[in-house]
PDB file of N, CA and C in Angstrom:
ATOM      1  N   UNK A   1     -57.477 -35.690-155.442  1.00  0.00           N
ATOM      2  CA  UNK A   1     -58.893 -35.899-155.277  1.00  0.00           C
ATOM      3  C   UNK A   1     -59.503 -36.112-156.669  1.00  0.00           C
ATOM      4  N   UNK A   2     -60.182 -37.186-156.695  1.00  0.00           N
ATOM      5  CA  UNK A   2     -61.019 -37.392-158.299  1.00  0.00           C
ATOM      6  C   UNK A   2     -62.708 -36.760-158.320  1.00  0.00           C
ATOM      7  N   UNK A   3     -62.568 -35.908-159.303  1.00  0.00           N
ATOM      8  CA  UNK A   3     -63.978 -35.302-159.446  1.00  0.00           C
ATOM      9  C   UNK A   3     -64.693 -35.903-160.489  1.00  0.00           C
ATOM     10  N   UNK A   4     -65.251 -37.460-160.783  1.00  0.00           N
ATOM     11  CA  UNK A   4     -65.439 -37.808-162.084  1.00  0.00           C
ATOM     12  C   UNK A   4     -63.894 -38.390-162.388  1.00  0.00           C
ATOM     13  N   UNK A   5     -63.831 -38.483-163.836  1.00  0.00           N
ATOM     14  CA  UNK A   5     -63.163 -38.462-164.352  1.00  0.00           C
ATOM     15  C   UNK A   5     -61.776 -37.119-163.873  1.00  0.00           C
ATOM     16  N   UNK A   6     -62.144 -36.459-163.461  1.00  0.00           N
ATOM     17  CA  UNK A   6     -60.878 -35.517-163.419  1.00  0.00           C
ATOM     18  C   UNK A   6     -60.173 -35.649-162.407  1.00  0.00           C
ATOM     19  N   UNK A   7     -59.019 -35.053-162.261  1.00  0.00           N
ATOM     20  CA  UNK A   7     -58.155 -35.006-160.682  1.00  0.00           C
ATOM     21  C   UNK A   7     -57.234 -33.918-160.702  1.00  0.00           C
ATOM     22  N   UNK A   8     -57.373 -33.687-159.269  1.00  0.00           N
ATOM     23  CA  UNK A   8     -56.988 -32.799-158.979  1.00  0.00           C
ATOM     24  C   UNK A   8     -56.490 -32.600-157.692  1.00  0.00           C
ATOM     25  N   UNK A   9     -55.545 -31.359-157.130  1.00  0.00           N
ATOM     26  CA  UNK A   9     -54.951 -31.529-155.971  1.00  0.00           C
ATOM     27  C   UNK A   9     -56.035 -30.969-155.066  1.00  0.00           C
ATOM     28  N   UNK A  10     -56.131 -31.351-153.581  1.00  0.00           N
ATOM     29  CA  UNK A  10     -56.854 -30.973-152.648  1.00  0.00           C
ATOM     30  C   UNK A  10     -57.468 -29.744-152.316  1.00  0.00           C
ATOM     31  N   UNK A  11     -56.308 -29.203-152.228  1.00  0.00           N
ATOM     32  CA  UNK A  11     -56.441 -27.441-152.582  1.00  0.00           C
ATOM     33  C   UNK A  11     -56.973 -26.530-153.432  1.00  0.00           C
ATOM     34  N   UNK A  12     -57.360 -27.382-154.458  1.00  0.00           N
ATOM     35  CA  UNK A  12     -57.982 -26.835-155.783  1.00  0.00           C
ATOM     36  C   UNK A  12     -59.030 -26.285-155.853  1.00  0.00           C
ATOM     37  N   UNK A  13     -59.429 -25.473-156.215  1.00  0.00           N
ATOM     38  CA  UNK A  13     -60.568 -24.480-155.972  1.00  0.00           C
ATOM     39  C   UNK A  13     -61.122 -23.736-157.353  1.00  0.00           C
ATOM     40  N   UNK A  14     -62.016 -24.248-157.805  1.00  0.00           N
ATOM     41  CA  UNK A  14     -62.478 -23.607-159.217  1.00  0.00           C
ATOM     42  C   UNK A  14     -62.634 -22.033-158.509  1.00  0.00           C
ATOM     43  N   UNK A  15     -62.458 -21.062-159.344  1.00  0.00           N
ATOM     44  CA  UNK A  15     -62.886 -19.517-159.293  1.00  0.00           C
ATOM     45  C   UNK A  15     -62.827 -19.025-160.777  1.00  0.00           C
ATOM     46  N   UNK A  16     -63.413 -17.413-160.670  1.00  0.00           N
ATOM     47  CA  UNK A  16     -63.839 -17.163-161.754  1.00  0.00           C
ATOM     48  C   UNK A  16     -62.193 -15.717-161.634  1.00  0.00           C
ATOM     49  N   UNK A  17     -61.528 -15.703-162.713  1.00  0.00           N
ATOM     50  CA  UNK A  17     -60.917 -14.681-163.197  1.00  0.00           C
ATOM     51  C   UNK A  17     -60.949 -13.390-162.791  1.00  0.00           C
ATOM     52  N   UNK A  18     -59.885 -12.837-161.879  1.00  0.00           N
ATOM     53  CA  UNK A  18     -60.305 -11.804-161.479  1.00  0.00           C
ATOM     54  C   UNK A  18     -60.915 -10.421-161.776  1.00  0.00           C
ATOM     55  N   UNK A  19     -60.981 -10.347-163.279  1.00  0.00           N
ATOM     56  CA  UNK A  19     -61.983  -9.482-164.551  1.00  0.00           C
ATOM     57  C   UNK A  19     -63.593  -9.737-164.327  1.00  0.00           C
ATOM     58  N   UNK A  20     -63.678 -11.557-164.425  1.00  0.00           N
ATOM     59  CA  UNK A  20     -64.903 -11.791-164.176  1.00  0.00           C
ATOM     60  C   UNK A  20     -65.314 -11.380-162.837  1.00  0.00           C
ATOM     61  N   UNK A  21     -64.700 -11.414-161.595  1.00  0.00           N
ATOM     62  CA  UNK A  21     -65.273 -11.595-160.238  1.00  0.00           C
ATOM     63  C   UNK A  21     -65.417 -10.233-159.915  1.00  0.00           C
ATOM     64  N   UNK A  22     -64.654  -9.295-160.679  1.00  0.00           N
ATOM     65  CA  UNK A  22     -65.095  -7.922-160.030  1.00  0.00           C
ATOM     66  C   UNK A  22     -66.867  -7.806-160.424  1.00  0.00           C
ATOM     67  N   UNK A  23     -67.077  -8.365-161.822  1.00  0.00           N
ATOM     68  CA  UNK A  23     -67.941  -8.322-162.628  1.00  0.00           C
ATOM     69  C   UNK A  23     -69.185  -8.480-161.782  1.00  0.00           C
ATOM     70  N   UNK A  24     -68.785 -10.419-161.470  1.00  0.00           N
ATOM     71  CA  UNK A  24     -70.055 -11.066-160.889  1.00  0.00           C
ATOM     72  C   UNK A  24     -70.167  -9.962-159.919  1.00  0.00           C
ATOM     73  N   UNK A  25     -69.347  -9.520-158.973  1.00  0.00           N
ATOM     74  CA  UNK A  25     -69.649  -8.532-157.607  1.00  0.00           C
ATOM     75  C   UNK A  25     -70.784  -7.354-157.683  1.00  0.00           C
ATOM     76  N   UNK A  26     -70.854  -6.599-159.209  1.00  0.00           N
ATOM     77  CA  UNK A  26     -71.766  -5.830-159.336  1.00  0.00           C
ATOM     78  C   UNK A  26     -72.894  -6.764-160.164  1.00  0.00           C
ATOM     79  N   UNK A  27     -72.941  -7.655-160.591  1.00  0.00           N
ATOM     80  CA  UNK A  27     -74.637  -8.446-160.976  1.00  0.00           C
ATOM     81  C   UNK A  27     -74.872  -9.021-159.653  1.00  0.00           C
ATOM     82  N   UNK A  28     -74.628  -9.828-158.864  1.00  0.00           N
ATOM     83  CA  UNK A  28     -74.834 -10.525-157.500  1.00  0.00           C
ATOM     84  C   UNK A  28     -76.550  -9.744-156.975  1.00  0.00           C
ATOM     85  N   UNK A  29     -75.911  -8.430-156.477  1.00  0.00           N
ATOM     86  CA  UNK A  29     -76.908  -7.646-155.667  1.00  0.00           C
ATOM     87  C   UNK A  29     -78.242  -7.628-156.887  1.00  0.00           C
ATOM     88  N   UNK A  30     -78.040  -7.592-157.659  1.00  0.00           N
ATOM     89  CA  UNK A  30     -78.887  -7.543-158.760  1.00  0.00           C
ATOM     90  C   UNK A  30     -80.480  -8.651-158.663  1.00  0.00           C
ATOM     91  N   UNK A  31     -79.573  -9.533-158.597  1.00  0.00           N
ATOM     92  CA  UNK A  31     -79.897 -11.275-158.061  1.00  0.00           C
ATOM     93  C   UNK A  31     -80.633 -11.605-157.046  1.00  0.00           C
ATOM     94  N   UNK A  32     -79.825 -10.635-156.207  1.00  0.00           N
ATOM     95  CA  UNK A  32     -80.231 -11.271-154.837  1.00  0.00           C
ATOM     96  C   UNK A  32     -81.515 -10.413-154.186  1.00  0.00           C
ATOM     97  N   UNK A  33     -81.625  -9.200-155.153  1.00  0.00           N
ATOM     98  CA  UNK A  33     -82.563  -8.258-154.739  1.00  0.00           C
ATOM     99  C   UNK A  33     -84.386  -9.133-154.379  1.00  0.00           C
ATOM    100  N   UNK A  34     -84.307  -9.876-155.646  1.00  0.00           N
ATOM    101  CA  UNK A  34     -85.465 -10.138-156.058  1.00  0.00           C
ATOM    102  C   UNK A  34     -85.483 -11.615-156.368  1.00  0.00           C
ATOM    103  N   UNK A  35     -84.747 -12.661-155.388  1.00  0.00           N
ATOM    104  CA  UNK A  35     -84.501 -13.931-155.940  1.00  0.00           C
ATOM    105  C   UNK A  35     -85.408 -14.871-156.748  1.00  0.00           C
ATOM    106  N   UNK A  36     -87.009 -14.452-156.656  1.00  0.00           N
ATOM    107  CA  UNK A  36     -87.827 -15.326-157.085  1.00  0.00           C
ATOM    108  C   UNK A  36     -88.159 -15.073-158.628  1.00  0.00           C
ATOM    109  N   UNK A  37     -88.049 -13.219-158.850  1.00  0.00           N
ATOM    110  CA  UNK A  37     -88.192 -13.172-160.008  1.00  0.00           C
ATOM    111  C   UNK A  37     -87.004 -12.003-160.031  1.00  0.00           C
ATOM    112  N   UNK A  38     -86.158 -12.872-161.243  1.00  0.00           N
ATOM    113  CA  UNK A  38     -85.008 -12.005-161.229  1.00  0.00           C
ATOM    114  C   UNK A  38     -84.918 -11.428-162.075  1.00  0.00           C
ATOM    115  N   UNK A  39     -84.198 -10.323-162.446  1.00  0.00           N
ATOM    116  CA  UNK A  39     -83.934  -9.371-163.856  1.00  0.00           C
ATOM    117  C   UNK A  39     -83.353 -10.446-164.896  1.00  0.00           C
ATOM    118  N   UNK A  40     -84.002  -9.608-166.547  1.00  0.00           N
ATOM    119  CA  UNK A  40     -83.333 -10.637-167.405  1.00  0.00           C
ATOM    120  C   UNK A  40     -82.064 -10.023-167.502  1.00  0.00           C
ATOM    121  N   UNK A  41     -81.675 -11.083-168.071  1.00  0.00           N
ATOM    122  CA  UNK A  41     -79.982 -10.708-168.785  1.00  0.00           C
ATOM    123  C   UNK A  41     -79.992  -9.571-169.759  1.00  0.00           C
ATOM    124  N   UNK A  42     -81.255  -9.445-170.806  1.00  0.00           N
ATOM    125  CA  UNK A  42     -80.898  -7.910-171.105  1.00  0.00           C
ATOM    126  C   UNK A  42     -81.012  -6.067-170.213  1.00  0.00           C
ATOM    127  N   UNK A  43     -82.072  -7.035-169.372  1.00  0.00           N
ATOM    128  CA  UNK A  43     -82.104  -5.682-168.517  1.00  0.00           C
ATOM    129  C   UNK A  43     -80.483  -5.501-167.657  1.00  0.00           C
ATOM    130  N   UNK A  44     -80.152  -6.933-166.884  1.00  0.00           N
ATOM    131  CA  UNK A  44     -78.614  -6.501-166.222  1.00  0.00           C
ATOM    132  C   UNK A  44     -77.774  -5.599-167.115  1.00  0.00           C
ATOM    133  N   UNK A  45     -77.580  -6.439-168.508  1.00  0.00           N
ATOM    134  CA  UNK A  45     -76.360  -5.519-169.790  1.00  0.00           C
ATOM    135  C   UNK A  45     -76.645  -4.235-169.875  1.00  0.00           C
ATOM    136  N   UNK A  46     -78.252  -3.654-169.696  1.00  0.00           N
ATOM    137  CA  UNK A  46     -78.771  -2.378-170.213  1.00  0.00           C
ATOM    138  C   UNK A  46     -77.979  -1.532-168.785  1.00  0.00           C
ATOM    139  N   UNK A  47     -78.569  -2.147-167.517  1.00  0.00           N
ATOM    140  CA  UNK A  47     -78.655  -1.146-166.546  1.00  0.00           C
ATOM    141  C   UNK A  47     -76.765  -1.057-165.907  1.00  0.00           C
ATOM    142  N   UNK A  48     -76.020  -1.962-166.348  1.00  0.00           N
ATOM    143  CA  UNK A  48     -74.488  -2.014-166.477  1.00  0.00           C
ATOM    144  C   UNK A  48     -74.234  -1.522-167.987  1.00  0.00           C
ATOM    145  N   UNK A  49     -74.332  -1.125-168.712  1.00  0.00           N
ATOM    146  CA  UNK A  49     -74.136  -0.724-169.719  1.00  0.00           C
ATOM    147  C   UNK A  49     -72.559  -1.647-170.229  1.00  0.00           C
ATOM    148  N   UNK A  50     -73.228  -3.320-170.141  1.00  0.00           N
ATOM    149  CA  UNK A  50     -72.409  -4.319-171.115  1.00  0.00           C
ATOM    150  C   UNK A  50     -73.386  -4.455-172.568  1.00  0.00           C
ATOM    151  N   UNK A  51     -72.380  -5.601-173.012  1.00  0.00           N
ATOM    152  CA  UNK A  51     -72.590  -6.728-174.329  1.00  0.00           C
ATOM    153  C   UNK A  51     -73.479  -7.302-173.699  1.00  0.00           C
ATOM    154  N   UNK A  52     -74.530  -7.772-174.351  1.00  0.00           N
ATOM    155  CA  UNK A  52     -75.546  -8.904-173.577  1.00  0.00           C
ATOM    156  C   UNK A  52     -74.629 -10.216-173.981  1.00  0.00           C
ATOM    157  N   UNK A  53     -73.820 -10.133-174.534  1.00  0.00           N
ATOM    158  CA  UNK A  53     -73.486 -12.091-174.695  1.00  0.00           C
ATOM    159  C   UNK A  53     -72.251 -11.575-173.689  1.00  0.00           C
ATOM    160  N   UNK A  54     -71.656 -10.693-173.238  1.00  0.00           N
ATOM    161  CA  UNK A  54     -70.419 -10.999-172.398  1.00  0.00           C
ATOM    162  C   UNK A  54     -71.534 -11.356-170.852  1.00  0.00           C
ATOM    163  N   UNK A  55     -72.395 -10.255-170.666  1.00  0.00           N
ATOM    164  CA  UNK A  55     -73.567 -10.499-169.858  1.00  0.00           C
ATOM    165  C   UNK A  55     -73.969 -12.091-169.360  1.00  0.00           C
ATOM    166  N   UNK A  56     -74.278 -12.645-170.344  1.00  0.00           N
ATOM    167  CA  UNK A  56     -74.533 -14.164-170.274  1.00  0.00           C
ATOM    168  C   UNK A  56     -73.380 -14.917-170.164  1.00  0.00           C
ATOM    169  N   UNK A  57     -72.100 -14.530-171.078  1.00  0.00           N
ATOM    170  CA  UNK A  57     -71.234 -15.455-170.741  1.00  0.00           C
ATOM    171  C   UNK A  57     -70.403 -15.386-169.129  1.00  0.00           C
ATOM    172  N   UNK A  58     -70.895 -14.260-168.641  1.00  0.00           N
ATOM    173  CA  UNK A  58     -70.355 -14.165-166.798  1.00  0.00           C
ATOM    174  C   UNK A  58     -71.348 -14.893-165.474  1.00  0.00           C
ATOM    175  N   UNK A  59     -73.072 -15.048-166.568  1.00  0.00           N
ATOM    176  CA  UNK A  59     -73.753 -15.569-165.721  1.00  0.00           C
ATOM    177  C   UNK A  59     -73.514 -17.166-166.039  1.00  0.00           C
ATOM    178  N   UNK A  60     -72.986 -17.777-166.930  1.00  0.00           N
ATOM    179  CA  UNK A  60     -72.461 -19.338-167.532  1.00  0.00           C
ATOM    180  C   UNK A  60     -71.946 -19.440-166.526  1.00  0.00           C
ATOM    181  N   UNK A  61     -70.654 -18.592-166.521  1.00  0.00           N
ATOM    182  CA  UNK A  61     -69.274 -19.077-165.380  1.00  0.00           C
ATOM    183  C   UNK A  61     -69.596 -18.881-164.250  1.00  0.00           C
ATOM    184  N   UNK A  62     -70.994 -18.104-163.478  1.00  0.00           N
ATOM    185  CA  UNK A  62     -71.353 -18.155-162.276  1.00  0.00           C
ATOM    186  C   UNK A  62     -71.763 -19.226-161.951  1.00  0.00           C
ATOM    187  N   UNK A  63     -73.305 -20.002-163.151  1.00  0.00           N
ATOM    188  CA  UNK A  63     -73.864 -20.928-163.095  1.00  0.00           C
ATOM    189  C   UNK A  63     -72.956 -22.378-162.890  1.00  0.00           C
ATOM    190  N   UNK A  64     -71.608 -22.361-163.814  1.00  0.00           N
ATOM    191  CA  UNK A  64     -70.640 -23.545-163.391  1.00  0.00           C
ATOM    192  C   UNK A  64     -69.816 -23.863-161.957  1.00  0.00           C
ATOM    193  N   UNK A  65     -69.797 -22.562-161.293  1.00  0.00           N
ATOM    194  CA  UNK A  65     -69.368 -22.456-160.325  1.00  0.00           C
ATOM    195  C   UNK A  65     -70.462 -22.858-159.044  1.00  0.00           C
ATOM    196  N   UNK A  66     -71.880 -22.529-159.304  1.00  0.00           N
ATOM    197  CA  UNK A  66     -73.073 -23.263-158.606  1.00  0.00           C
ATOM    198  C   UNK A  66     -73.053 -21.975-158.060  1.00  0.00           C
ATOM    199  N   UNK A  67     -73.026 -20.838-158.559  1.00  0.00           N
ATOM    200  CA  UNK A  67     -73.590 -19.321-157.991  1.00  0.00           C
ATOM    201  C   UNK A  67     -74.669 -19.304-158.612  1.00  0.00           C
ATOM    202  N   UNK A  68     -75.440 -19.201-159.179  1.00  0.00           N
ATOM    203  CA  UNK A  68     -76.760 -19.292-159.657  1.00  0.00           C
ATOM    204  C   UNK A  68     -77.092 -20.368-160.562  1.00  0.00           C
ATOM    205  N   UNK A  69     -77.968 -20.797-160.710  1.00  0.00           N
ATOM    206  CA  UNK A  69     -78.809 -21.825-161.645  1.00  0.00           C
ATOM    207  C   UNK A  69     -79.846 -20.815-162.619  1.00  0.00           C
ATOM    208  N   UNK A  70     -79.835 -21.438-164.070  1.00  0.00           N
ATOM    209  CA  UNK A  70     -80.403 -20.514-164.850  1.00  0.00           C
ATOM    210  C   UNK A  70     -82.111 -20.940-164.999  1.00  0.00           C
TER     211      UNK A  70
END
């Protein structure tokens, strides 16, 4: 199957790392609480007690995946 320029087999399925996906699993509800106005990224890192750039770099790989738009 051609995505663009790329190809790939049928079956192929972008996902996020199973480190990341436990991750996304506890920001999600976060998200979804309040979809119109959502928590910032420093409040998620504060109230998970992360890195704010690992923070952002899990909401990137959500956003590429089309789990949220920033």
């Amino acid at each position: 199957m051609q995505h663009g320029p790329f190809v790939a087999l049928t079956t192929h399925r972008a996902t996020m790392a199973e480190a990341n996906l436990a991750r996304w699993e506890l920001v999600r509800p976060q998200l979804t609480a309040s979809p119109f106005e959502p928590p910032r990224v420093r409040d998620i890192a504060q109230r998970l007690a992360w890195d704010g750039c690992e923070t952002r770099r899990l909401l990137h790989d959500a956003a590429l995946l089309g789990e949220v738009y920033q």
